[in-house]
Structure formats: structure tokens, C-alpha cells
N, C-alpha and C. Protein backbone atom coordinates (compact mmCIF):
# COMPACT_ATOMS: atom_id res chain seq x y z
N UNK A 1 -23.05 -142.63 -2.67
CA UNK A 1 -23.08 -141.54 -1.73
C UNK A 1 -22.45 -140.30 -2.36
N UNK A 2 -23.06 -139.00 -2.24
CA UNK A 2 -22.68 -137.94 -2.48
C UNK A 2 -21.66 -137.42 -1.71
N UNK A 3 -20.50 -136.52 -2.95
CA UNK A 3 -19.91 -135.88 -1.90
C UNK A 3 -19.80 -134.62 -2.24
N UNK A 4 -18.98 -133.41 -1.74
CA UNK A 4 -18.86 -131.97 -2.02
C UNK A 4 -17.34 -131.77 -2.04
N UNK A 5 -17.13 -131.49 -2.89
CA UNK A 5 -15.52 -130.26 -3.38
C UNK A 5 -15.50 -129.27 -3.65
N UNK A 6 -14.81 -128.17 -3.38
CA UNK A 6 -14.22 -126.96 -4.00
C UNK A 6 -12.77 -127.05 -5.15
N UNK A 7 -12.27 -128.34 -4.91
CA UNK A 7 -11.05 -128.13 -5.19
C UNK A 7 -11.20 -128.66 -6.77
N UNK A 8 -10.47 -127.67 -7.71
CA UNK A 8 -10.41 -127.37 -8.74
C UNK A 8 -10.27 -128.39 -9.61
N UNK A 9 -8.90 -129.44 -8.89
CA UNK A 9 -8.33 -130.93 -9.88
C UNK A 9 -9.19 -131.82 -9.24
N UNK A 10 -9.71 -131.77 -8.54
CA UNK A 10 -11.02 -132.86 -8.01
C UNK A 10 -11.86 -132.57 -9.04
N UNK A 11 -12.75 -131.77 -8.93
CA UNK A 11 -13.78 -131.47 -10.06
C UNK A 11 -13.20 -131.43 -11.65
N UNK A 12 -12.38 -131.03 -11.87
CA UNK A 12 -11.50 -131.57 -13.49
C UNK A 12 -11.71 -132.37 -13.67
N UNK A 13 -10.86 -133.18 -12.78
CA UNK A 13 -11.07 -134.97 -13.26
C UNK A 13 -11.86 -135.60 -13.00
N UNK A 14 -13.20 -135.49 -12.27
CA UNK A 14 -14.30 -136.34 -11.84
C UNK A 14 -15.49 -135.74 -13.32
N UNK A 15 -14.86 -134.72 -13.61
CA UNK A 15 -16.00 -134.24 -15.16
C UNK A 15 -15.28 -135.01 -16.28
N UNK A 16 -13.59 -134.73 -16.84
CA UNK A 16 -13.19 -135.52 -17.72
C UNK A 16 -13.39 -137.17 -17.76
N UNK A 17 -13.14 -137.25 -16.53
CA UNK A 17 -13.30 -138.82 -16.53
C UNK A 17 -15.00 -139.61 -17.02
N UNK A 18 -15.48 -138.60 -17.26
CA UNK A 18 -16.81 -138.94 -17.76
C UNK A 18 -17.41 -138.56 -18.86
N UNK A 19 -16.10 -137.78 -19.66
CA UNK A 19 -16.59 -137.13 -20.72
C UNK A 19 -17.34 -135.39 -21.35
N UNK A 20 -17.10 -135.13 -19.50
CA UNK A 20 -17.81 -134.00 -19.87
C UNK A 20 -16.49 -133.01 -19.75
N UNK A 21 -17.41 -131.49 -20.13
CA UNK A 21 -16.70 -130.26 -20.27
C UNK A 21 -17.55 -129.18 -19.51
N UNK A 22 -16.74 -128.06 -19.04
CA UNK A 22 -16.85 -127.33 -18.40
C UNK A 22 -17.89 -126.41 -19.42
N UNK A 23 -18.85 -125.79 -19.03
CA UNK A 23 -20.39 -125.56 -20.35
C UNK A 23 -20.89 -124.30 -19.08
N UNK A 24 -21.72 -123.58 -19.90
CA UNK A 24 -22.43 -122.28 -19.52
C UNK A 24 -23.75 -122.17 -20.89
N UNK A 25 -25.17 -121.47 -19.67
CA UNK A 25 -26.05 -121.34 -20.43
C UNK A 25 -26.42 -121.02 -21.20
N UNK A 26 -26.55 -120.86 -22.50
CA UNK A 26 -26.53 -119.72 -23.36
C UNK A 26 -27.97 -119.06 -23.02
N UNK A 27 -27.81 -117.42 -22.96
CA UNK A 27 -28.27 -116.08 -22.68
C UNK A 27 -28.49 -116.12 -21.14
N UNK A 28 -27.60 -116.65 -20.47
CA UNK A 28 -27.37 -116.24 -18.95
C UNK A 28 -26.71 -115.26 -18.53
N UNK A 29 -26.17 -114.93 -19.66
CA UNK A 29 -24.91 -113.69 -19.36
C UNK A 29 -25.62 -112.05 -19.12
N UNK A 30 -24.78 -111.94 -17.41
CA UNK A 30 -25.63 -110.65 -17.26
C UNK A 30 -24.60 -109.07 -17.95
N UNK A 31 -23.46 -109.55 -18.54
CA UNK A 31 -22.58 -108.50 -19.32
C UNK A 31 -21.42 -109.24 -19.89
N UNK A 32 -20.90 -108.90 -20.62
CA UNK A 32 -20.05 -109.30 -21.57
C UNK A 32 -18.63 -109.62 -21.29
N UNK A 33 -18.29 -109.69 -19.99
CA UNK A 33 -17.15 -110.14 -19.19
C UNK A 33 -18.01 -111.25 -18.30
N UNK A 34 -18.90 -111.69 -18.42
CA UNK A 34 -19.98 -112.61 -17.72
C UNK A 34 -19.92 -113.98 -18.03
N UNK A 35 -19.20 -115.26 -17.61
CA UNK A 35 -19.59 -116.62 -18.53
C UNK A 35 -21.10 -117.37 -18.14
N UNK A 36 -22.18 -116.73 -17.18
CA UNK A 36 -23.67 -116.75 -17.25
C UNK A 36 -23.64 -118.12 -16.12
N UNK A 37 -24.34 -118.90 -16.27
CA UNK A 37 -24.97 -120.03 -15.16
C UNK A 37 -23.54 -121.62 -15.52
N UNK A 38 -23.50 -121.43 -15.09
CA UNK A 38 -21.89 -122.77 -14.77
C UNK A 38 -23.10 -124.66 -15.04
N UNK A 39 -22.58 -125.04 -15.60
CA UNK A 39 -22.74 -126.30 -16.03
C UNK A 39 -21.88 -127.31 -16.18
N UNK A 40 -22.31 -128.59 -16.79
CA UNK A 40 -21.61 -129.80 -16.99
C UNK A 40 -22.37 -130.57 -18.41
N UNK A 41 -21.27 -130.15 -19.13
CA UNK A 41 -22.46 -130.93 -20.62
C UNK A 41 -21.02 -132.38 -20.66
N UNK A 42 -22.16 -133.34 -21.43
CA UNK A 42 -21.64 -134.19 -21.48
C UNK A 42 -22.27 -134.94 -22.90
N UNK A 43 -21.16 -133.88 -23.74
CA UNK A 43 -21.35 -134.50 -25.29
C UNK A 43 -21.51 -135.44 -26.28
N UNK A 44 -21.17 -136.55 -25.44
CA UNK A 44 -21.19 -137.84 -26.03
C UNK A 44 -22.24 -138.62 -25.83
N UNK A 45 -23.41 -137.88 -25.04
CA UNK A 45 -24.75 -138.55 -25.35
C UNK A 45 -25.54 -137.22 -26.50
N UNK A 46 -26.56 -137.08 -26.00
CA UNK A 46 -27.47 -135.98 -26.99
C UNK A 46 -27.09 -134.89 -26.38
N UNK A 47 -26.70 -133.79 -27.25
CA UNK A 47 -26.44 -132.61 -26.60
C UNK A 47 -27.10 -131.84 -26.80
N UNK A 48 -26.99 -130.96 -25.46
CA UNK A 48 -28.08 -130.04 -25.56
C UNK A 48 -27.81 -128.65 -26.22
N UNK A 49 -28.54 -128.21 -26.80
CA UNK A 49 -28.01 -127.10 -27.47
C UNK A 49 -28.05 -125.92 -27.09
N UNK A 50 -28.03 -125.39 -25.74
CA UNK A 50 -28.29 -124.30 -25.27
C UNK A 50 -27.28 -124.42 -24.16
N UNK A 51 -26.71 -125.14 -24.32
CA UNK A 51 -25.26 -124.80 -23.50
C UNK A 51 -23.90 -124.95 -24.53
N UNK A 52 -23.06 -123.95 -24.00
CA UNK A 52 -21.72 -123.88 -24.65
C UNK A 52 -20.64 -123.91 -23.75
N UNK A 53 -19.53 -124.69 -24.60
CA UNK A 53 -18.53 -125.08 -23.89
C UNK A 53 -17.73 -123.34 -23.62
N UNK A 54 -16.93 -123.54 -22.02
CA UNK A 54 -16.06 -122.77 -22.09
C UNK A 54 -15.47 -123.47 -21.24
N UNK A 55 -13.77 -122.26 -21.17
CA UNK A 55 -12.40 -122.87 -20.65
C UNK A 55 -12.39 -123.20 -18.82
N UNK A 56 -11.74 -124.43 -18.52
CA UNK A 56 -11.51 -124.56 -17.16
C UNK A 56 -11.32 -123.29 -16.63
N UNK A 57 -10.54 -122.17 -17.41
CA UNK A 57 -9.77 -121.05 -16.91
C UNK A 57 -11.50 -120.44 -15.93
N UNK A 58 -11.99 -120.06 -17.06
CA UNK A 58 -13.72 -119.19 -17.16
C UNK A 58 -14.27 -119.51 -16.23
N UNK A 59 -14.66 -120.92 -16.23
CA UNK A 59 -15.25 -122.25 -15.71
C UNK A 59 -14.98 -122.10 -14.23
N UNK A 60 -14.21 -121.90 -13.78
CA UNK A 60 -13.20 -121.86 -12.08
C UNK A 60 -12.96 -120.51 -11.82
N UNK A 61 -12.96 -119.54 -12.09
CA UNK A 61 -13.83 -117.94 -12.23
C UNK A 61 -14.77 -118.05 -11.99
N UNK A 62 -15.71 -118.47 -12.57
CA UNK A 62 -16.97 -117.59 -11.74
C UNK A 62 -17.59 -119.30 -10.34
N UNK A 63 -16.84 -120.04 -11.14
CA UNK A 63 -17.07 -121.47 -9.71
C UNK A 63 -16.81 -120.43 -8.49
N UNK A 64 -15.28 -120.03 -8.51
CA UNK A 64 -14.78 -119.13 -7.08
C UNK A 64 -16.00 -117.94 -6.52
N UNK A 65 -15.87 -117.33 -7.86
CA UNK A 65 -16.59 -115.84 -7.96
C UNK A 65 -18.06 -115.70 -7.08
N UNK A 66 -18.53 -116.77 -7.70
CA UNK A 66 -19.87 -117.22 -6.75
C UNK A 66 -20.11 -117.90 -5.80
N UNK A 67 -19.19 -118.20 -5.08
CA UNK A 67 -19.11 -119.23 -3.89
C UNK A 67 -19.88 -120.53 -4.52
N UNK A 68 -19.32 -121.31 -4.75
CA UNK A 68 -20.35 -122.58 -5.45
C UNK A 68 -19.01 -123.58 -4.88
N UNK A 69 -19.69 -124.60 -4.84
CA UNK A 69 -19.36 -126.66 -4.24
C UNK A 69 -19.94 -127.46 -5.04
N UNK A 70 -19.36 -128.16 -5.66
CA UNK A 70 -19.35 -129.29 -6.25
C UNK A 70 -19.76 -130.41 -5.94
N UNK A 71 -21.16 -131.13 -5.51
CA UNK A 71 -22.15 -132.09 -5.22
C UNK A 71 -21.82 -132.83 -6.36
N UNK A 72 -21.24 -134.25 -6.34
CA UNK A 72 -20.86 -135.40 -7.02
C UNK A 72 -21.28 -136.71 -6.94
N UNK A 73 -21.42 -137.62 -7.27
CA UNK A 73 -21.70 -139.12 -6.89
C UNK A 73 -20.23 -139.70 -7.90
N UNK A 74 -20.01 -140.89 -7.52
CA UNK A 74 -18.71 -140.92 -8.21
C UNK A 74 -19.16 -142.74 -8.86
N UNK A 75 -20.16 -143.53 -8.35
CA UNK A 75 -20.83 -144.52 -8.04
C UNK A 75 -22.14 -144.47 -8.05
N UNK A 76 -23.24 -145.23 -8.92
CA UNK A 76 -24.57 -145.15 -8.99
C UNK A 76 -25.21 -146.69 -7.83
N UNK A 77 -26.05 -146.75 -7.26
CA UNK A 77 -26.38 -147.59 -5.97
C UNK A 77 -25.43 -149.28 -6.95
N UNK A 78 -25.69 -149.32 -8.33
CA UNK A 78 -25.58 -150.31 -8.90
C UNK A 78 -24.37 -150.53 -8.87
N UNK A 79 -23.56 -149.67 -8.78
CA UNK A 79 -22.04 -149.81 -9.49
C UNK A 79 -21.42 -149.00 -10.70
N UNK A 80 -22.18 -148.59 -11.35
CA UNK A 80 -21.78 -147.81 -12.62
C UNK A 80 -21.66 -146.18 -12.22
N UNK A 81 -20.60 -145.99 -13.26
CA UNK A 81 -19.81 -144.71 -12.84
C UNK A 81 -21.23 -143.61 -12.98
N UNK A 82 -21.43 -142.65 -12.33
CA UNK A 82 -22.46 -141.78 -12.08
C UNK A 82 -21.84 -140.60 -12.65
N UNK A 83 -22.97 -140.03 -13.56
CA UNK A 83 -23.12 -138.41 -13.71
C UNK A 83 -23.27 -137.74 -13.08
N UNK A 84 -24.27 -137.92 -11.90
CA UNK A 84 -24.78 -136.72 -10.88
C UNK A 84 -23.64 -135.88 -10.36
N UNK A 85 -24.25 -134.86 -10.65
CA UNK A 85 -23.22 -133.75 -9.99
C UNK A 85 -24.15 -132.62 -10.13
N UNK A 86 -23.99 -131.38 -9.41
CA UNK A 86 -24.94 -129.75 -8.85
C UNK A 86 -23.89 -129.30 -8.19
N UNK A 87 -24.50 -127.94 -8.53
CA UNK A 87 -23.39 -127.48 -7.90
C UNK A 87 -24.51 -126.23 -6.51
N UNK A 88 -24.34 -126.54 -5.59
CA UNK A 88 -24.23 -125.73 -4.61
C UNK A 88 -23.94 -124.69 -3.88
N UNK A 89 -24.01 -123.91 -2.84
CA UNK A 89 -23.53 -122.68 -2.41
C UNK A 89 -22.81 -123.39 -1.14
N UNK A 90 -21.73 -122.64 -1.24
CA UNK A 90 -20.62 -123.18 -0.30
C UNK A 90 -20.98 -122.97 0.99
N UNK A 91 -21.90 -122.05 1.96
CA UNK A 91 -21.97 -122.16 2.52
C UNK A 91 -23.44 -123.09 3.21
N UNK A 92 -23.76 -123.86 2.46
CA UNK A 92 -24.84 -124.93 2.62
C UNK A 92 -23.97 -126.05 2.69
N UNK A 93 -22.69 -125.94 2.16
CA UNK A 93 -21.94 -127.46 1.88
C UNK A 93 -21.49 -127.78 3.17
């Protein structure tokens, strides 16, 4: 079952705990104080190369900046720890 967060150490640790890092699109950026479209790469399978890592700091800037929620699964129907995660507009959450 899916759930939704805003909160900052929720979403930290439900991405570390899986390996991933806080990532942005490369050429999403609409100006140069911009970190572009917010992601979740998760390096330790095939990575994709059109996303780049940036800092929790960045990462939770423009999360706030844009009103966005954190859509998670924490559990796949089977039992195994789940990737799924999107991120949403807070006021849909």
C-alpha cells in the first residue's frame, strides 16, 4: 500500500535505505539558480545517464518550493522492499 509524506527525514531514509540519492534531470533547468525536475536515481542498478545527483540541501528546496508529496510503497504485494515512489502535488495528496 502506498503512502504520502512531506516530511523531509521520512523521505531521506525511505530513499537511503534503498540506495538511492536525491537526482535532477539533466537540461530541466529553467535558470541557473534552478536544480530542474526532482528525482530518485538509484545507482546500484543501471544508471541512467541523464540524471545527476544533487544535495538533500537542493533536493528539499525545490521539494518545498513546488509544493510536491512523496508517493512511496515501502513493501511490494510479495514482500520485498519496493522502489516505487512519485512525487505528487500536495494538494492532490
Amino acid at each position: 500500500m502506498a503512502e504520502t509524506t512531506t516530511d523531509h527525514e521520512t523521505i531521506r531514509r525511505w530513499v537511503e535505505d534503498r540506495g538511492g540519492v536525491p537526482a535532477t534531470v539533466e537540461g530541466t533547468t529553467s535558470s541557473a539558480d534552478d536544480v530542474g525536475v526532482l528525482r530518485v536515481d538509484f545507482p546500484h542498478g543501471e544508471r541512467n545517464d541523464e540524471l545527476s545527483t544533487i544535495s538533500w540541501e537542493d533536493f528539499f528546496a525545490k521539494f518545498d518550493e513546488s509544493g510536491l508529496a512523496f508517493l512511496h510503497e515501502d513493501k511490494t504485494s510479495d514482500g520485498q522492499l519496493s522502489r516505487f515512489c512519485k512525487f505528487i502535488s500536495r494538494s492532490s495528496a
